[in-house]
PDB file of N, CA and C in Angstrom:
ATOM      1  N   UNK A   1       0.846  -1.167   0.000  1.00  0.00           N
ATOM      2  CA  UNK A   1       0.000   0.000   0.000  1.00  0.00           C
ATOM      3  C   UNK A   1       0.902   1.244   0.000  1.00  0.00           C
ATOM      4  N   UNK A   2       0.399   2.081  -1.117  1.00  0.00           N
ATOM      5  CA  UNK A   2       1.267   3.563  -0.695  1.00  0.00           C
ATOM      6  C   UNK A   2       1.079   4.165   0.444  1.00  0.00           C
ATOM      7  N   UNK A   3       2.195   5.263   0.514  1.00  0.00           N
ATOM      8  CA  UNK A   3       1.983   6.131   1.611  1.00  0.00           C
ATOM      9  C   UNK A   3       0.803   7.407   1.803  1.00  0.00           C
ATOM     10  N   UNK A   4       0.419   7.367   0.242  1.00  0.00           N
ATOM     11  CA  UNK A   4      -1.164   8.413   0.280  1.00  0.00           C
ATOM     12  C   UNK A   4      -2.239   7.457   0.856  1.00  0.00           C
ATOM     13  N   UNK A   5      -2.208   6.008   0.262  1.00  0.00           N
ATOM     14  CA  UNK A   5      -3.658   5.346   0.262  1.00  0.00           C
ATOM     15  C   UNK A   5      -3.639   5.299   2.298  1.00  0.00           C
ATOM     16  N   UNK A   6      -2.399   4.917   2.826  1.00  0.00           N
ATOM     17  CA  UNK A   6      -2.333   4.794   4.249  1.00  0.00           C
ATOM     18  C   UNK A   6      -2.498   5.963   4.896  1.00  0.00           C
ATOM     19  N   UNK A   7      -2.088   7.144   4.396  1.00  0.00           N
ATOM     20  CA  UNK A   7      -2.588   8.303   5.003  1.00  0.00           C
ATOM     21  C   UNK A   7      -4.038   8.630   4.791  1.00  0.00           C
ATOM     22  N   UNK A   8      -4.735   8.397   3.765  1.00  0.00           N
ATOM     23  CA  UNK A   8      -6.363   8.405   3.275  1.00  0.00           C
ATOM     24  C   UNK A   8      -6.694   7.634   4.325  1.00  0.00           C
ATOM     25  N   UNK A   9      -6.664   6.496   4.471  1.00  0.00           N
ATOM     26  CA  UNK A   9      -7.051   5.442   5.337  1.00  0.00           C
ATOM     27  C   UNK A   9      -6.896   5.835   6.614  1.00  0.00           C
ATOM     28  N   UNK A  10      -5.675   6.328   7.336  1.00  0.00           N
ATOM     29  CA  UNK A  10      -6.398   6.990   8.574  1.00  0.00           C
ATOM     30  C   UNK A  10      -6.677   7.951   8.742  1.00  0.00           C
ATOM     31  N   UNK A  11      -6.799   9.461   7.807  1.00  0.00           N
ATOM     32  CA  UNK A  11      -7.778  10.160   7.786  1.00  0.00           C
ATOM     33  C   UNK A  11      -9.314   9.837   7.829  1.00  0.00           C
ATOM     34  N   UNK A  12      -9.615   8.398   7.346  1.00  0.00           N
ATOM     35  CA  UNK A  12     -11.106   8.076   7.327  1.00  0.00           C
ATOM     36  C   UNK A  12     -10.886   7.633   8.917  1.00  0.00           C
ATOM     37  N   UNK A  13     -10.615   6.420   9.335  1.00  0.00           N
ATOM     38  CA  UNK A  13     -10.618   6.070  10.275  1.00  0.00           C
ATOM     39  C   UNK A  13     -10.520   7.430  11.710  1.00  0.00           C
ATOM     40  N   UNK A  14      -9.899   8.299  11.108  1.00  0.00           N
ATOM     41  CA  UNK A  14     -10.039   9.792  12.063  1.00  0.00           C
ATOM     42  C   UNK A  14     -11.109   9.817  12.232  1.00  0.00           C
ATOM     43  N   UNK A  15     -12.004   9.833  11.011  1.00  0.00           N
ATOM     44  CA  UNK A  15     -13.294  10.785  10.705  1.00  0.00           C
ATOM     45  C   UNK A  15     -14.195   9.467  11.866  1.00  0.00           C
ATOM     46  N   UNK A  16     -14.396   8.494  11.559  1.00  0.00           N
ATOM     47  CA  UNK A  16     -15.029   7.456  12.396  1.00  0.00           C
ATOM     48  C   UNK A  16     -14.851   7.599  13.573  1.00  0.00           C
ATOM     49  N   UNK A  17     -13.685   7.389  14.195  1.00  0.00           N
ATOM     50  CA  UNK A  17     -13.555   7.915  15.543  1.00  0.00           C
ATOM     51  C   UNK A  17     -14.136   9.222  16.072  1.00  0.00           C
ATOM     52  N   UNK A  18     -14.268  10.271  15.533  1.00  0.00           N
ATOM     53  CA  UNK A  18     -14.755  11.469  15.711  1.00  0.00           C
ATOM     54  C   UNK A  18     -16.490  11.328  15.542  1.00  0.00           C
ATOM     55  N   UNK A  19     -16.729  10.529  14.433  1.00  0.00           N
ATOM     56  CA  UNK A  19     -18.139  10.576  14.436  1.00  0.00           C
ATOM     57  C   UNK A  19     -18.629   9.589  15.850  1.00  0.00           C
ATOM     58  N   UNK A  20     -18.032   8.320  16.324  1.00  0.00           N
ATOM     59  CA  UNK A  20     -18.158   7.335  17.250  1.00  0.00           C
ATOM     60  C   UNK A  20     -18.423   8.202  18.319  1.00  0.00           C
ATOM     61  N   UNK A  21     -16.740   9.331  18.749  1.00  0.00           N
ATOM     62  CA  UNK A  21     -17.360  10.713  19.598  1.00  0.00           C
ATOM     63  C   UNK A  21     -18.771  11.598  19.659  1.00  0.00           C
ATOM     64  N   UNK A  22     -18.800  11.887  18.839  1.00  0.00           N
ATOM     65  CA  UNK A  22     -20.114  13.036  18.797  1.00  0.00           C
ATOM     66  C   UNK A  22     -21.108  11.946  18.999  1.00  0.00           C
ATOM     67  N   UNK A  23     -21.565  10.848  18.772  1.00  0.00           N
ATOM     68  CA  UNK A  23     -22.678   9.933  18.972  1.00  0.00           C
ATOM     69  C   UNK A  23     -22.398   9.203  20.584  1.00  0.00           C
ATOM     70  N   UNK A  24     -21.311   8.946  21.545  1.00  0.00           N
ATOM     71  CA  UNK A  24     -21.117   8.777  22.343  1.00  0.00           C
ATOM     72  C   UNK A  24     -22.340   9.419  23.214  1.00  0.00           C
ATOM     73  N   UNK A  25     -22.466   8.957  24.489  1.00  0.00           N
ATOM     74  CA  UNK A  25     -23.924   9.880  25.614  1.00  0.00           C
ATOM     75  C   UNK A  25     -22.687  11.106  25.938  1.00  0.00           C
ATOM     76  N   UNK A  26     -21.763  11.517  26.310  1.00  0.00           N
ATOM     77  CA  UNK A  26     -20.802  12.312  26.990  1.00  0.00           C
ATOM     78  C   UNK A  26     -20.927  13.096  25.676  1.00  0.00           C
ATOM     79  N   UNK A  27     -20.132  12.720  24.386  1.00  0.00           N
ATOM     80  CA  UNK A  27     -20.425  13.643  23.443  1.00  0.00           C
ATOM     81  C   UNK A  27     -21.648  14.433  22.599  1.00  0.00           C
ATOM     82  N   UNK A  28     -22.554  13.446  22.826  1.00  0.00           N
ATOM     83  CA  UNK A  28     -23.975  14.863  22.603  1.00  0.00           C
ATOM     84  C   UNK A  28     -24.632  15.204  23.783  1.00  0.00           C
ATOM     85  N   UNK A  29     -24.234  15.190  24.872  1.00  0.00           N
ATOM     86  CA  UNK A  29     -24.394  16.441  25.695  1.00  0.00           C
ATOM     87  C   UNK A  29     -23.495  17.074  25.600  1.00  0.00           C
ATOM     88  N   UNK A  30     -22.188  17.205  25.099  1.00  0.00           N
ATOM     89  CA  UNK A  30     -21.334  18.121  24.842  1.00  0.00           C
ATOM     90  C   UNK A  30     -22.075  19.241  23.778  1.00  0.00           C
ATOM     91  N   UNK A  31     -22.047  17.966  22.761  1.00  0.00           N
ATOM     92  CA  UNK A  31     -22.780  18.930  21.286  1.00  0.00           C
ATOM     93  C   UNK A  31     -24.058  19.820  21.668  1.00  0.00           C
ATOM     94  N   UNK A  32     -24.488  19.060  22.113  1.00  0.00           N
ATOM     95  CA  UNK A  32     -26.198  19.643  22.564  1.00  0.00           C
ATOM     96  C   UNK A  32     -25.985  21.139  23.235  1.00  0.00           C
ATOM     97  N   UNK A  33     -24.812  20.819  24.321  1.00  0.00           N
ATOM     98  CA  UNK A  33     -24.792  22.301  25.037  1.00  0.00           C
ATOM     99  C   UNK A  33     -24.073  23.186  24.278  1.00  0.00           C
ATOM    100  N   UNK A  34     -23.270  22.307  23.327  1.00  0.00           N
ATOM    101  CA  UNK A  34     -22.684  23.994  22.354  1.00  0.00           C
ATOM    102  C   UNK A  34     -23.051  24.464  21.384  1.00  0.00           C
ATOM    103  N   UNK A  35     -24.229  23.902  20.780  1.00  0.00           N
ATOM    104  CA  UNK A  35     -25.228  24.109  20.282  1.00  0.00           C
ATOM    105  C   UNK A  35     -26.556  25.279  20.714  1.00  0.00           C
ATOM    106  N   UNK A  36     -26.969  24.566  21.805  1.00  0.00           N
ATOM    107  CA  UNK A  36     -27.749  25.593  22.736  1.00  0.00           C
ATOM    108  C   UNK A  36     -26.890  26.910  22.744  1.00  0.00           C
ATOM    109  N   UNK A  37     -25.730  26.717  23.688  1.00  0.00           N
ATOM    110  CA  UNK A  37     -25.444  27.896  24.277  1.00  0.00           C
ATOM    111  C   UNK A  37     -24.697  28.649  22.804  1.00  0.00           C
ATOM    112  N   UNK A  38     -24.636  28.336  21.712  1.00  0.00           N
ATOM    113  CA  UNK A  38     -24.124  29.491  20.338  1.00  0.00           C
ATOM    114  C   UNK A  38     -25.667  29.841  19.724  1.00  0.00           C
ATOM    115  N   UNK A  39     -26.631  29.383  20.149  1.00  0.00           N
ATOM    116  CA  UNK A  39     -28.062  29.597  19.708  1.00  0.00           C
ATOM    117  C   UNK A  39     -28.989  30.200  20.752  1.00  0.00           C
ATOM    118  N   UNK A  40     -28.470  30.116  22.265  1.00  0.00           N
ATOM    119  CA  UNK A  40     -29.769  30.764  23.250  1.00  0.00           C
ATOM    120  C   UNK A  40     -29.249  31.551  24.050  1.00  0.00           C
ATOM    121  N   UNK A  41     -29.713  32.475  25.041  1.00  0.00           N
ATOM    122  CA  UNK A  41     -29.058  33.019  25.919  1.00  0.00           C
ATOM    123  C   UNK A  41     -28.457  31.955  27.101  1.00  0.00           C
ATOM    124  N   UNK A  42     -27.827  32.456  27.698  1.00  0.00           N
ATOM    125  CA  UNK A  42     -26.956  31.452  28.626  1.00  0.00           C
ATOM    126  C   UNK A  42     -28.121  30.586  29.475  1.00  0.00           C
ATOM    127  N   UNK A  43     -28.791  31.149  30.384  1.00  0.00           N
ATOM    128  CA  UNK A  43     -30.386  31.017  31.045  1.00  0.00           C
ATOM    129  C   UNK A  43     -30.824  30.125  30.675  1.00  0.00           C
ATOM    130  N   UNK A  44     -31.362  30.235  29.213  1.00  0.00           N
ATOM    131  CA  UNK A  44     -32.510  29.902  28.335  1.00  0.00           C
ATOM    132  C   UNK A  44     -31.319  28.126  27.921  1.00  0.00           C
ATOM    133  N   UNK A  45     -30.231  27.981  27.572  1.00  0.00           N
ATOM    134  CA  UNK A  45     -29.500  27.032  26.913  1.00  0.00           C
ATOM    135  C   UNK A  45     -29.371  26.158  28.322  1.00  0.00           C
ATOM    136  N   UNK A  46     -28.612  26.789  29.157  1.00  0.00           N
ATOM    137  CA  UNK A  46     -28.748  25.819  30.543  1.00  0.00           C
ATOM    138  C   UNK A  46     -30.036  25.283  30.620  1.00  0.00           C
ATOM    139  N   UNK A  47     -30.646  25.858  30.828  1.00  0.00           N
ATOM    140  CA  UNK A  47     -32.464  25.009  31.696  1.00  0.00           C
ATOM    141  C   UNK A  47     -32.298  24.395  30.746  1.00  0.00           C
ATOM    142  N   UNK A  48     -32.301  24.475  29.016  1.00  0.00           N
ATOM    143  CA  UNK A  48     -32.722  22.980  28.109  1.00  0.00           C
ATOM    144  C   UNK A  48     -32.329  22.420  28.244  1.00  0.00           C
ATOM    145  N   UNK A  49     -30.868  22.359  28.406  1.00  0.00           N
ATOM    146  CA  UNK A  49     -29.781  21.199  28.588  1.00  0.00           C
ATOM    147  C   UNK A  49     -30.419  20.543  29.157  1.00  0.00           C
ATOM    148  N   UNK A  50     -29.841  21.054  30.676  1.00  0.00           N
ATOM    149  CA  UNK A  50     -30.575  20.330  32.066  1.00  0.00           C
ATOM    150  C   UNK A  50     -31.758  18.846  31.982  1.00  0.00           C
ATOM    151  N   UNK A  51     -33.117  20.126  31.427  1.00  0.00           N
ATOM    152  CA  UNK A  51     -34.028  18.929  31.218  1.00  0.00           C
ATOM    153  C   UNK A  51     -34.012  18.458  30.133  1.00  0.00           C
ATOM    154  N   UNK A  52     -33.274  18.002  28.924  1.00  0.00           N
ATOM    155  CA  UNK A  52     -32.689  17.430  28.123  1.00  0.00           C
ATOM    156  C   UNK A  52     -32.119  15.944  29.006  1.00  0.00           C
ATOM    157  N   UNK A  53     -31.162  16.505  29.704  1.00  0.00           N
ATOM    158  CA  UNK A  53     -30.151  15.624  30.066  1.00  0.00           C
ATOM    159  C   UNK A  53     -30.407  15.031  31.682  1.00  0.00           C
ATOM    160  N   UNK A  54     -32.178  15.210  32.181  1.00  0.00           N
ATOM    161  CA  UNK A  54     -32.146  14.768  33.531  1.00  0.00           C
ATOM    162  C   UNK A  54     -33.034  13.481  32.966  1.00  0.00           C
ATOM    163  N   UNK A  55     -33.845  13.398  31.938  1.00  0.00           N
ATOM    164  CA  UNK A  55     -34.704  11.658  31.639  1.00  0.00           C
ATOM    165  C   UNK A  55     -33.442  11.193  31.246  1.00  0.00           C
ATOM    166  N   UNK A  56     -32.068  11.172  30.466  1.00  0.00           N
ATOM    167  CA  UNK A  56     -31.334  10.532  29.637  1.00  0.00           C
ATOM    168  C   UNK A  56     -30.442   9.470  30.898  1.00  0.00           C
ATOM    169  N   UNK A  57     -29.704  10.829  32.347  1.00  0.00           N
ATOM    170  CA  UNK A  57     -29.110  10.446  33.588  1.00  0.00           C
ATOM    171  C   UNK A  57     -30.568   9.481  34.253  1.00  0.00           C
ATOM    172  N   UNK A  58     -31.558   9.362  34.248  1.00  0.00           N
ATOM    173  CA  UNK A  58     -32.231   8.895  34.828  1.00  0.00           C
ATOM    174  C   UNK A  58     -32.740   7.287  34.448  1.00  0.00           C
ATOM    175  N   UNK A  59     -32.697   7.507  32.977  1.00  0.00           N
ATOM    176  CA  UNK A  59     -32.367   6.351  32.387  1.00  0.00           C
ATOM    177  C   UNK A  59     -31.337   5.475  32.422  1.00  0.00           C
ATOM    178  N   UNK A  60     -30.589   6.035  32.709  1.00  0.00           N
ATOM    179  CA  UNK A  60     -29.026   5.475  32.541  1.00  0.00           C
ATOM    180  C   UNK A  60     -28.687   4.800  33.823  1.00  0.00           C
ATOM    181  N   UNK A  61     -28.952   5.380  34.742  1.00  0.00           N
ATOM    182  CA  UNK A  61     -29.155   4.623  36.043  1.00  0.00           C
ATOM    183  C   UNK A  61     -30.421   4.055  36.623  1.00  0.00           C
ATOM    184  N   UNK A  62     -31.245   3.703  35.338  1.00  0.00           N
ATOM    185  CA  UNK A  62     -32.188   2.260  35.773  1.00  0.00           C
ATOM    186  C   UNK A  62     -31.461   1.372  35.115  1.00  0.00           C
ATOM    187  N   UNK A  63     -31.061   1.416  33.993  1.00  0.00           N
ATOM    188  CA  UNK A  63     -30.022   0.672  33.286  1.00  0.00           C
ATOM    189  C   UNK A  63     -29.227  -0.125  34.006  1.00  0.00           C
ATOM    190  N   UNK A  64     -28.205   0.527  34.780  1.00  0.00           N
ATOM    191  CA  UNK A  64     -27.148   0.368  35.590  1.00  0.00           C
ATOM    192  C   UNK A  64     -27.565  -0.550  36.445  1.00  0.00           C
ATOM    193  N   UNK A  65     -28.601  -0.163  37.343  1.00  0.00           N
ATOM    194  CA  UNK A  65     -29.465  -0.799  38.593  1.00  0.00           C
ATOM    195  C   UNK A  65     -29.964  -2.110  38.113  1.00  0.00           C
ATOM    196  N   UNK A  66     -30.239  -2.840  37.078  1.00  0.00           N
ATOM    197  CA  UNK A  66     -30.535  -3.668  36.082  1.00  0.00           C
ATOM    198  C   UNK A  66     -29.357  -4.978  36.098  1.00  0.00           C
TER     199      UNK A  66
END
């Protein structure tokens, strides 16, 4: 294999890992809040988060408890 096709190849494999990130639970509450907060006032982006992210924690630890 050349040295472009191996560099292509883990540029994709970058891109996967990064997408694996943003779909992670830790990474779209990341996204979610930097999203909100470049779109709402600070106030208004917190409280969504929040109750966004209090059924998801609540879920997650019936899960756990399981």
């Amino acid at each position: 294999m050349s040295q472009d096709a191996l560099r292509l190849l883990q540029r994709f494999l970058g891109l996967l890992k990064l997408a694996d990130l943003l779909t992670s639970p830790p990474g779209l509450a990341l996204t979610l809040w930097l999203w909100l907060y470049l779109t709402l006032p600070y106030d208004t982006a917190l409280s969504l988060w929040l109750v966004t992210l209090l059924p998801l924690l609540m879920a997650s630890n019936e899960t756990a408890k399981e």
